[in-house]
Protein backbone atom coordinates (compact mmCIF):
# COMPACT_ATOMS: atom_id res chain seq x y z
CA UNK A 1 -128.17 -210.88 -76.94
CA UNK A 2 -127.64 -214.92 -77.16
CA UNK A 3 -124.51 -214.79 -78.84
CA UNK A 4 -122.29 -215.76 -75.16
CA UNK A 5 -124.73 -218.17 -74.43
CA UNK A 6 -124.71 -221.43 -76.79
CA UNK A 7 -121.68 -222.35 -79.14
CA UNK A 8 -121.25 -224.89 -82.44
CA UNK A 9 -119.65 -227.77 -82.01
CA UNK A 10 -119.12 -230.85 -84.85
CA UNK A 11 -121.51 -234.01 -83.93
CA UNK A 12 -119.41 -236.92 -85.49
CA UNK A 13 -121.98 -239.45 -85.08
CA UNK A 14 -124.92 -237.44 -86.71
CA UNK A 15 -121.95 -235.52 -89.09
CA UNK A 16 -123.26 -232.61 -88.75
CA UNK A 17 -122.82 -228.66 -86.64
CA UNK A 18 -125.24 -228.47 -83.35
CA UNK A 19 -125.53 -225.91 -81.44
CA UNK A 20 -125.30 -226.22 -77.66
CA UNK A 21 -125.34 -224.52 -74.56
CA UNK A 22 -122.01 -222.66 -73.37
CA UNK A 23 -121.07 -225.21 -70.45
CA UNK A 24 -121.72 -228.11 -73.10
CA UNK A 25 -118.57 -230.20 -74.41
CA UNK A 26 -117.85 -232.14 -77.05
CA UNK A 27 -117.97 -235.70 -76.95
CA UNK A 28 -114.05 -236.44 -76.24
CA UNK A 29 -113.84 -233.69 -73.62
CA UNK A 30 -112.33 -230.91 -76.76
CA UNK A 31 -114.40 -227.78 -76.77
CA UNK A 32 -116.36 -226.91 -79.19
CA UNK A 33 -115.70 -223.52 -81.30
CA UNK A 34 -117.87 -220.26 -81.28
CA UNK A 35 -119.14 -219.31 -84.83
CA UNK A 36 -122.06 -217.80 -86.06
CA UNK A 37 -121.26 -219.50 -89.90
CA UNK A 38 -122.57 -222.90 -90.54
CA UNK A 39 -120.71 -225.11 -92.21
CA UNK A 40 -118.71 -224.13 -95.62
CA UNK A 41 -121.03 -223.05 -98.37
CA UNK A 42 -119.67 -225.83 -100.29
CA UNK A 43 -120.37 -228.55 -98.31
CA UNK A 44 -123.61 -227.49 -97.24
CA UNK A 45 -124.95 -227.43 -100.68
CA UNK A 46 -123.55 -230.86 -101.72
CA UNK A 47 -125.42 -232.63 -98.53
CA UNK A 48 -128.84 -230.48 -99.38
CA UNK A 49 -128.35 -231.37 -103.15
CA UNK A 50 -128.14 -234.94 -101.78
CA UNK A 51 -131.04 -234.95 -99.70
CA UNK A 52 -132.94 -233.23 -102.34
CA UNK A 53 -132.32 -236.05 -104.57
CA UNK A 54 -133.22 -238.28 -102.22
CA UNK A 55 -136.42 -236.91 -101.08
CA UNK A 56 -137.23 -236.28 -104.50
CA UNK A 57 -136.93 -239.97 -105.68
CA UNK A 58 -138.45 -241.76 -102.79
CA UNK A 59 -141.62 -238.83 -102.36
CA UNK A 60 -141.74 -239.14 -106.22
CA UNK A 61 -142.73 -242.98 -105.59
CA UNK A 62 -144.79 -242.75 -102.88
CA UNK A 63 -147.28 -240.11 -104.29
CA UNK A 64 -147.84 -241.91 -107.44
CA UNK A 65 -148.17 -245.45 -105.37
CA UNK A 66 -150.68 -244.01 -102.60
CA UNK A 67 -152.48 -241.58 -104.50
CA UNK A 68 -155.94 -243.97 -104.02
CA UNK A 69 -159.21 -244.22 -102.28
CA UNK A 70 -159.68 -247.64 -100.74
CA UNK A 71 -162.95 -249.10 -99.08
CA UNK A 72 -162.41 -250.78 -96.09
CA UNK A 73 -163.21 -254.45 -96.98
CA UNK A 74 -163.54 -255.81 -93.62
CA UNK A 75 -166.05 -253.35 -92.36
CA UNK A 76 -169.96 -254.06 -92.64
CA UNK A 77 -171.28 -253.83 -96.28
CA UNK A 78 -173.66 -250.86 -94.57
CA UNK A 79 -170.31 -249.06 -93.72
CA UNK A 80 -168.84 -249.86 -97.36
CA UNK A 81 -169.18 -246.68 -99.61
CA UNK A 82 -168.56 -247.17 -103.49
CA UNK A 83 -165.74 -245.55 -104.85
CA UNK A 84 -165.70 -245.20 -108.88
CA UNK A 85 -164.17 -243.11 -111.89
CA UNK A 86 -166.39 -240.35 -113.37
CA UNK A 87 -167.03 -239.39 -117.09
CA UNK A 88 -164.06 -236.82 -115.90
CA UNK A 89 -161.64 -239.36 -114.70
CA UNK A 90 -161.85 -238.06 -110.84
CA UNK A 91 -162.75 -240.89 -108.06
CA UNK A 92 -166.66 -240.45 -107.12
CA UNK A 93 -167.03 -241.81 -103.66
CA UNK A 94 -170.63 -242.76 -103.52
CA UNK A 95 -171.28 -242.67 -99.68
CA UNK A 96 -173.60 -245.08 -98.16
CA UNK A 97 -177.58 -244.22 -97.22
CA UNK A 98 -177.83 -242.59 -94.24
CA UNK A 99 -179.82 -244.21 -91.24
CA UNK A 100 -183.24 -242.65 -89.41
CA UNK A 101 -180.64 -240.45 -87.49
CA UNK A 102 -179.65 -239.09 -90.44
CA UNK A 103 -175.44 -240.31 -89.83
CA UNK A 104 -173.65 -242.20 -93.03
CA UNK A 105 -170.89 -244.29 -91.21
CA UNK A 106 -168.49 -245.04 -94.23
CA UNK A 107 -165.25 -246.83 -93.27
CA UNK A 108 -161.73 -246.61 -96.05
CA UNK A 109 -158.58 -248.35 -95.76
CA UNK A 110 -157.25 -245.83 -97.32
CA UNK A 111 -158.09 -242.05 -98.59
CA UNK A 112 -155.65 -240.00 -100.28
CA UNK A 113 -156.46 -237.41 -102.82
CA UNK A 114 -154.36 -236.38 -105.84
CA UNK A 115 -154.35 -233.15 -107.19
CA UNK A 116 -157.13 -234.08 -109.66
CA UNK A 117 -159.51 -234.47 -106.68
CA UNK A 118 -162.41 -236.48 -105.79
């Protein structure tokens, strides 16, 4: 049904296949070409193993850096909660007394669970 009505053209600057409307041309006034293939296999697999690699390195990092729960230290010490390692090895996040009203207010600078959990 859409087939007549967008086309693939080659974005040099991003270095990669868009697809655009019909009236749309590329960016030195050439036309793009009609295709309903991506890229070769072959190419398209050696920029996806890269970006694999890539993701995997730097997200490989990141979750073993962050992976911590962090007490804000510039809120109120009634708005601190205590945050320590069980007989288990899991965080314990001791949350502070609640007021007549019954709310805790507990304030982190940071709160991100690993798969052990908390």
């Amino acid at each position: 049904m859409n087939k007549q009505l967008y086309r693939i053209i080659f974005n040099q600057s991003r270095q990669l296949w868009m697809v655009v409307a019909e009236i749309a041309r590329a960016g030195r006034g050439r036309a793009g070409r009609r295709a309903h293939r991506p890229s070769s296999p072959q190419r398209r697999c050696r920029l996806t193993a890269l970006r694999f690699g890539l993701l995997l390195a730097l997200g490989g990092v990141s979750l073993t850096a962050q992976a911590a729960i962090v007490a804000d230290g510039q809120a109120p010490g009634r708005q601190q909660p205590t945050i320590i390692r069980s007989a288990n090895g899991t965080p314990q996040v001791n949350i502070q007394t609640p007021g007549a009203d019954g709310v805790s207010h507990n304030t982190y600078r940071q709160f991100d669970v690993d798969k052990q959990g908390v």
